[in-house]
Every structure is written in C-alpha cells, then in structure tokens.
Protein backbone atom coordinates (compact mmCIF):
# COMPACT_ATOMS: atom_id res chain seq x y z
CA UNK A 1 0.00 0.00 0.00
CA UNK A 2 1.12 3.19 -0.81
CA UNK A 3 0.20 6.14 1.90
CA UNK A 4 0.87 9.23 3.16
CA UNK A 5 2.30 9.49 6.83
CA UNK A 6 0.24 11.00 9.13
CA UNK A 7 1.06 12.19 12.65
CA UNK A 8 1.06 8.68 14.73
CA UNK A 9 3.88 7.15 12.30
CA UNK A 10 6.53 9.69 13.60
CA UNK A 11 7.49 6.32 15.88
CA UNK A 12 7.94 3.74 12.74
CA UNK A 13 8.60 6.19 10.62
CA UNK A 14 12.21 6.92 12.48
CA UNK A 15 12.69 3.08 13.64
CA UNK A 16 12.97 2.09 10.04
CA UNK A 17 15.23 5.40 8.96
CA UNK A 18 17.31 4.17 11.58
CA UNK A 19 18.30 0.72 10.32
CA UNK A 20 20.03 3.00 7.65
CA UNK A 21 21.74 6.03 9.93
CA UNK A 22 24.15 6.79 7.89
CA UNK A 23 21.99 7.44 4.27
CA UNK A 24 19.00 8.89 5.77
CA UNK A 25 20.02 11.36 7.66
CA UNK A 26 17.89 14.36 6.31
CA UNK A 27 14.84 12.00 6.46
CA UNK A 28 15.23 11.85 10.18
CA UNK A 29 16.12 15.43 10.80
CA UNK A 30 13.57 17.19 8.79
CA UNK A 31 11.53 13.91 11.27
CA UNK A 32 12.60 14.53 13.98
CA UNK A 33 13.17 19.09 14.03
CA UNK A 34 9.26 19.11 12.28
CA UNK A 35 7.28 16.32 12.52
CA UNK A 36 4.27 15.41 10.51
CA UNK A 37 1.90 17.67 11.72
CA UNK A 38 2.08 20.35 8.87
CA UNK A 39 4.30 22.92 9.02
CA UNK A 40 5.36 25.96 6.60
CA UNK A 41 9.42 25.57 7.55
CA UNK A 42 11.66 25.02 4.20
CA UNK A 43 12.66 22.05 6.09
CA UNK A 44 9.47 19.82 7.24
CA UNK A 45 8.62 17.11 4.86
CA UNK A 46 5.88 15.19 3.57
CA UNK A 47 6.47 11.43 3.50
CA UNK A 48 5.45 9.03 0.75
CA UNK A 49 5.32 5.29 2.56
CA UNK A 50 5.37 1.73 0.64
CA UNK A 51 4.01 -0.21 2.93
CA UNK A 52 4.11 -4.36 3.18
CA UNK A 53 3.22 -7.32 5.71
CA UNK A 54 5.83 -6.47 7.40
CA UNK A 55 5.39 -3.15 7.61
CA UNK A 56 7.44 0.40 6.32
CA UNK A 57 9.56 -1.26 3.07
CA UNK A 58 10.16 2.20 1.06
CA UNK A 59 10.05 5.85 1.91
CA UNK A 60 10.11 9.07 -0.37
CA UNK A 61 9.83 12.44 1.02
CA UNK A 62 9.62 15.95 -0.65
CA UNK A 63 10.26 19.48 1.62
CA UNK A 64 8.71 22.70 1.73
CA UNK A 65 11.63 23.94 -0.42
CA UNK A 66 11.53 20.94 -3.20
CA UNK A 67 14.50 18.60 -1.60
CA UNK A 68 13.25 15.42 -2.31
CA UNK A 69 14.92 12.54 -0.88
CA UNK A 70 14.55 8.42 -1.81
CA UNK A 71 15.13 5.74 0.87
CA UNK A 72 14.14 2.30 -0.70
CA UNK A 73 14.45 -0.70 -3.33
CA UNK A 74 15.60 1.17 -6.93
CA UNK A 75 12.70 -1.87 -8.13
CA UNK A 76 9.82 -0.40 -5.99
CA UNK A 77 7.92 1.13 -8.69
CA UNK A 78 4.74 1.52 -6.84
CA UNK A 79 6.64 3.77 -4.42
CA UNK A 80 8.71 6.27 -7.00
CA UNK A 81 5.66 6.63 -9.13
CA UNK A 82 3.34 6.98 -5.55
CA UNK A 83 4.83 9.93 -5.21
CA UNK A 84 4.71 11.66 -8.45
CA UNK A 85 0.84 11.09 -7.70
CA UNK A 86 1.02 12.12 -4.46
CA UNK A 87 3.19 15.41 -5.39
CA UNK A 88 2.14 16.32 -8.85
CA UNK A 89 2.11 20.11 -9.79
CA UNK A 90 5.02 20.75 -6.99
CA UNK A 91 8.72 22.22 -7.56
CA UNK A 92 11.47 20.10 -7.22
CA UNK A 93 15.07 21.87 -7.12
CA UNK A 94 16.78 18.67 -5.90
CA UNK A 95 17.08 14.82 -5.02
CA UNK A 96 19.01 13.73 -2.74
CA UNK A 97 20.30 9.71 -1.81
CA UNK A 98 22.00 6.56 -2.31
CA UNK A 99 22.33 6.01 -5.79
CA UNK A 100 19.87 3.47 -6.91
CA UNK A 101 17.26 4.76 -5.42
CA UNK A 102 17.61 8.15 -6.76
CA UNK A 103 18.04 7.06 -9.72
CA UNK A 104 14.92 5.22 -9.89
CA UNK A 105 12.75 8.06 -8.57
CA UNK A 106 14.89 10.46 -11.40
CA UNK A 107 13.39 8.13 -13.90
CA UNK A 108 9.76 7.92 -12.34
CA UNK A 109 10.43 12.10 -12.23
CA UNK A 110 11.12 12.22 -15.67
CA UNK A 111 13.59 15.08 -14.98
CA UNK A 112 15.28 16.02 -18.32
CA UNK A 113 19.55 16.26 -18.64
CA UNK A 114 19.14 19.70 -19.47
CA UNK A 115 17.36 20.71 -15.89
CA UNK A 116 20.11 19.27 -14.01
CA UNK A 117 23.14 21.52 -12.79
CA UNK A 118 24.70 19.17 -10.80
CA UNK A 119 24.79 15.17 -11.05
CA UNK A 120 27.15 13.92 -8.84
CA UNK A 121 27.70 10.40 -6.59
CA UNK A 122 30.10 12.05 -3.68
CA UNK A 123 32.00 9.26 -1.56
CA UNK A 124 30.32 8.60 1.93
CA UNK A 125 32.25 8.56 5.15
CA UNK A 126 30.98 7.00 8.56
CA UNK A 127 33.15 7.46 11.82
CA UNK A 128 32.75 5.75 15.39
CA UNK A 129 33.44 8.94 17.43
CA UNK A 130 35.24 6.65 19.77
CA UNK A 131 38.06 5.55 17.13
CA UNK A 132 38.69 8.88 15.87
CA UNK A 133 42.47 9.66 15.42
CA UNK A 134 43.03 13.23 17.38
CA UNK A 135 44.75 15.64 14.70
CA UNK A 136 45.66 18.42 17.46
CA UNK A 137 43.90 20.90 19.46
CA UNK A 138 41.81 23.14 18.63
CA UNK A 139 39.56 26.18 19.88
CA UNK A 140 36.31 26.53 18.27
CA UNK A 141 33.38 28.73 18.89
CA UNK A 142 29.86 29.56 17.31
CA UNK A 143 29.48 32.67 15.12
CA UNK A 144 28.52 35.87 16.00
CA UNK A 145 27.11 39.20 14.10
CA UNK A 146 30.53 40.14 13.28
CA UNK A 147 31.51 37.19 11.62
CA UNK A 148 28.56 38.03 9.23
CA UNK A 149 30.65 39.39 5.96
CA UNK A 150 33.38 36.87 6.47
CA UNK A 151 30.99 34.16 6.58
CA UNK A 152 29.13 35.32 3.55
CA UNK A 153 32.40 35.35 1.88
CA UNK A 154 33.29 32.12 2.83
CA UNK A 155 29.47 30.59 1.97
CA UNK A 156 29.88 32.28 -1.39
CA UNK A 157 33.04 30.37 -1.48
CA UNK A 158 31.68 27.12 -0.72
CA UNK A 159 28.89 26.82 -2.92
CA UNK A 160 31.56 28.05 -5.88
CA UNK A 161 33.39 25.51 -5.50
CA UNK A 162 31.93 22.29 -3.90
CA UNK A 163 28.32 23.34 -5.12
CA UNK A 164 29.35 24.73 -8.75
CA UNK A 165 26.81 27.38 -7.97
CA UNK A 166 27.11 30.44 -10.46
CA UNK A 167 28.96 33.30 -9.42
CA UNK A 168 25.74 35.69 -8.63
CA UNK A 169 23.82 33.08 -7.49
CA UNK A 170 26.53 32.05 -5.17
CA UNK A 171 26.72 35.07 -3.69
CA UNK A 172 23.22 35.71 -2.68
CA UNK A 173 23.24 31.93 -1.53
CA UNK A 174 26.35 32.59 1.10
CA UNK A 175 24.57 35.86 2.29
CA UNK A 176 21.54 33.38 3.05
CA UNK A 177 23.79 31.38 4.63
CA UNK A 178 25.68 33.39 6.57
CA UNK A 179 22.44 34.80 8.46
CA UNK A 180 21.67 31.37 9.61
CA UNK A 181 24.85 30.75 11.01
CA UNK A 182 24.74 33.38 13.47
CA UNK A 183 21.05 32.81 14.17
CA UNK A 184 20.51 31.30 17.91
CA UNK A 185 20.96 27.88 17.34
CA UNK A 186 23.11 27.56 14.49
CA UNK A 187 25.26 24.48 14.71
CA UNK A 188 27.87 26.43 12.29
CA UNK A 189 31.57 26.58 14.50
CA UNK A 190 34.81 28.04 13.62
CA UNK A 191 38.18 27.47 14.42
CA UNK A 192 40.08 30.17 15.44
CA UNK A 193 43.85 30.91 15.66
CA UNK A 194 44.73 34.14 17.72
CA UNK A 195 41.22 35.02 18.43
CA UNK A 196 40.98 35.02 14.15
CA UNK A 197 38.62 32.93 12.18
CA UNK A 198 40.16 30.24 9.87
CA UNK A 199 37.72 27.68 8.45
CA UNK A 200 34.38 26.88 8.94
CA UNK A 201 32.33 23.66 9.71
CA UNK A 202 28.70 22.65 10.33
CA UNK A 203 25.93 19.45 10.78
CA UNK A 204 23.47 19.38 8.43
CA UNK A 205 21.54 17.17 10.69
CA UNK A 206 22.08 16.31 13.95
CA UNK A 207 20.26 12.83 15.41
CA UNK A 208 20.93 11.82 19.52
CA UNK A 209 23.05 9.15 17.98
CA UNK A 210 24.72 10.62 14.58
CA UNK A 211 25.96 13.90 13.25
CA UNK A 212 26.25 14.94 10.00
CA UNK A 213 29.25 16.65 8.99
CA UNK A 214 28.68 19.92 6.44
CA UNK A 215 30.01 23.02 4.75
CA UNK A 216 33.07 22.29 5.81
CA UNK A 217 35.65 25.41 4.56
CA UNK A 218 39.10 26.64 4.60
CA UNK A 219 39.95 29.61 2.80
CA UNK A 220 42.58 28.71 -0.12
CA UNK A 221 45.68 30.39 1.61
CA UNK A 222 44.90 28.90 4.52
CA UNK A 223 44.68 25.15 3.28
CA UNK A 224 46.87 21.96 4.45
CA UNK A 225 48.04 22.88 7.81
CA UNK A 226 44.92 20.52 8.76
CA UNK A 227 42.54 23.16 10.19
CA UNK A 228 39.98 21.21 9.26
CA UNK A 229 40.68 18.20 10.28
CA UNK A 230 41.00 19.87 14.10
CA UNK A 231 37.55 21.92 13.63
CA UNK A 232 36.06 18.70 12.96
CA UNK A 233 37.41 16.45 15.24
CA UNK A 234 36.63 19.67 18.17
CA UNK A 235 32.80 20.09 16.72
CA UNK A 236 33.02 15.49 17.15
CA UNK A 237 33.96 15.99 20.55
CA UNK A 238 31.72 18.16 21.63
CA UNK A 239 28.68 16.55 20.23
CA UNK A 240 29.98 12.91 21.80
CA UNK A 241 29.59 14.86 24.87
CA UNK A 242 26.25 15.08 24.43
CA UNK A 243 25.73 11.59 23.43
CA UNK A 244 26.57 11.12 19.69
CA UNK A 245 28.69 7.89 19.18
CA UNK A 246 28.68 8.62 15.06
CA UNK A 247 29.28 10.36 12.37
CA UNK A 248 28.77 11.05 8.55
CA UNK A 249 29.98 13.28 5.84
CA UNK A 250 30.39 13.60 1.91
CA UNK A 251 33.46 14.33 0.48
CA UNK A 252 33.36 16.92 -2.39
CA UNK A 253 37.22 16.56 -3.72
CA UNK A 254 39.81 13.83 -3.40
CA UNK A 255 41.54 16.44 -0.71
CA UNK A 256 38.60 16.70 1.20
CA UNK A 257 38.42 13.01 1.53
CA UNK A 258 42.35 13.18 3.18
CA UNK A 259 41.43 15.50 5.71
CA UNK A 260 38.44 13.27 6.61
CA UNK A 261 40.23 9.70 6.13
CA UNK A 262 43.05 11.25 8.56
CA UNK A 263 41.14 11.20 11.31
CA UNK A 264 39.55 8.35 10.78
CA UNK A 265 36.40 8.50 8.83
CA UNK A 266 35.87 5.15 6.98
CA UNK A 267 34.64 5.15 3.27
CA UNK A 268 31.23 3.02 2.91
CA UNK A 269 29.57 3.90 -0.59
CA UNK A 270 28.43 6.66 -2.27
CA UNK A 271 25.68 9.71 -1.78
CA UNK A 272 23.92 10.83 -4.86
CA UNK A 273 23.40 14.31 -5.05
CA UNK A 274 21.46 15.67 -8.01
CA UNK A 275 20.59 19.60 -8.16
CA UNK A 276 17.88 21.59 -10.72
CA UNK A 277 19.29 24.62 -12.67
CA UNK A 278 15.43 25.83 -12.31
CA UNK A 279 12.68 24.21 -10.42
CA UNK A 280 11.27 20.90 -12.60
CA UNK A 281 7.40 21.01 -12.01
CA UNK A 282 6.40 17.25 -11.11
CA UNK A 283 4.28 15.80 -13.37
CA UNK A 284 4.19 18.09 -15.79
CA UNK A 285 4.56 16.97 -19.52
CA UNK A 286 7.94 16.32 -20.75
C-alpha cells in the first residue's frame, strides 16, 4: 500500500530510517526538528510510505523547499511513481540519496539532462566517534554578528566551488547562509587561531546518535596545515559529549576526503546528489 504518513507514524517512521543512519540522515532530521503535523518551515517534509506485511519497506519524502529525498528498493515502482501522484504540480530543485534509489525516482520524475546543474555520486564517510584519530587541538566557537561578511564570503566560497553554484547566485546563496549561522541555534563553529577565524564547519543534521558533517571550509591560503581536520574532530567531541557515538559526511574533492580519512572516517559507498538549474514542475509533460 502506498500512503501518506500522518502524525502517529513519527514512531515507525524513524525506527525504520534508523536501520540506515548513515543514508537517511535528512529523512530523520527534517523527522525529527518538524514532525508530521504540517508545518510551513523550508525544512518539514511530507512522507510518501510503501508499505508491506511487514510493515514500512520504502520511503520518499519531498520538503517545503523541493528537496526530495529516496530511501528504498531502486525496483519499488509503486513507491517512485506513488509519489509523483502524491506530489504532482510541486517544484522540485533537488534529489538527494544513495544512488539506486535516486536514480529510480529520477526516472519515475522524468527530470530532463538539461534541468540538471549538478549530477554527482560524492564518496560517503561514517566514523565511530570513539576511534577517531586526534589531529591536534583546537579552539572553536559559534558565530557571531561580526563574523557576518566573512561568513558570507566564505558561503559564497563554498557553494563556488563544492556546489558549482554560479557566481551571482553564489553570492546571494552565502549571504543566506551566513544569516543562519549566526542565528541562535546555528550548529555552524569556527576554528580560530589568535582570536581570528580560519575555516568553517557545520551538521546538516544532527540525530541523539549521529551527526552529519557539512560546509566544511578553509579559505585557499589557509589550506593543508589541517585546520579542518582539528575543527572537525573539536565540533566530534563536543557533540559525543552530548551523546553522539557517530558520524557522517560527503566528500566533495579527493583532498577533502584526506582531511576526513586522517582522522579516521571510513569510506562506505556513495551519496547521490542531483541539483535543478530551475525548479522541474512534477508531473508536468515532458
């Protein structure tokens, strides 16, 4: 049967997420921060379920802001074309995964080579907090309003280069950014070195029993001296203190992936990560 959830699956909903921490990580964020209730956040979902006589077998989910995201068998028809029903004549500006089953739902989407930006399978990373290899201190602290220019510099950066965002739309993107990092609650840090800023990390979701690693940034002078590999292992240390035990990340560029292997971060498969130049309509005749 294919449904939508309703509030009262928020409990199955995450129990079967979780048998897959590491790959459905937005699923059980945008879950867990907004719920199923309704609500007009970028970030709360609507979730597409497959169910079967054993219960939850498939999940798709589409966001406020058009981030959809596929969690299931790439052969589950009923469930990637489900949700075209379910979401017909809404924008879609990405889809997000592992790699079968986006690539099923692209197909059910019908999303055409020349909407898509980016098409990319990023290597995934997992790392028991426990066995992570200490790279050096560190001090680290939250943004403020007077990190706000540097930090829109730096988003602007970011989405440049790891994002291949255009150079005007990168810009207004960063400035976006850079007001939610020094928002209250903004799980953006930065490592400084005498009292100066000098690279940039986040979690793009954060679970009671994973993190996930994001928007990691060093400015280009300031690269290999392993900055980031200390921001990160501070911002790991800090969250095991609060109970984490894992964590997950993407790696963008073959250096990336040094910093992260360094310290211990373990390579187990890819993410897919597939981004609109405009938003694709669902359903809408090809």
């Amino acid at each position: 049967m294919i449904r939508e959830a309703v509030p009262g699956d928020e409990s199955a909903l995450d129990a079967w997420l979780s048998a897959s921490p590491a790959t459905t990580m937005f699923l059980r964020g945008n879950l867990r921060d907004h719920g199923l209730a309704g609500s007009d956040h970028p970030h709360a979902s609507r979730y597409i379920l497959h169910e079967g006589p054993g219960g939850i077998a498939g999940v798709a989910a589409l966001t406020n802001g058009g981030n959809a995201m596929a969690m299931g068998a790439h052969d589950d028809a009923a469930l990637w074309q489900g949700f075209v029903r379910h979401f017909a004549g809404r924008p879609i500006v990405a889809l997000t995964g592992a790699p079968e089953p986006v690539r099923a739902l692209r197909g059910a989407l019908a999303i055409p080579p020349d909407a898509v930006s980016l098409d990319r399978l990023d290597p995934q990373y997992l790392l028991t907090i426990d066995e992570m290899r200490d790279p050096g201190a560190a001090v680290i602290r939250s943004p403020g309003p007077g990190d706000r220019a540097l930090l829109a510099d730096w988003f602007r950066g970011y989405e440049a280069e790891a994002v291949g965002t255009a150079p005007g739309r990168a810009a207004e993107v960063g400035a976006r950014r850079a007001e939610a990092a020094i928002a209250p609650g903004s799980r953006i840090r930065l490592l400084t070195e005498d009292g100066a800023p000098v690279a940039m990390a986040g979690f793009n979701a954060h679970l009671p029993d994973i993190v996930q690693v994001g928007g990691v940034w060093t400015p280009p002078a300031l690269r290999r001296a392993g900055r980031a590999g200390r921001l990160i292992a501070a911002m790991l240390r800090e969250a095991a203190r609060g109970g984490v035990r894992q964590a997950t990340l993407f790696a963008a560029s073959p250096g990336a992936a040094r910093v992260y292997e360094r310290i211990g971060f373990r390579r187990i498969g890819d993410y897919a990560i597939l981004l609109m130049s405009d938003p694709v309509t669902i359903g809408a005749p090809r």
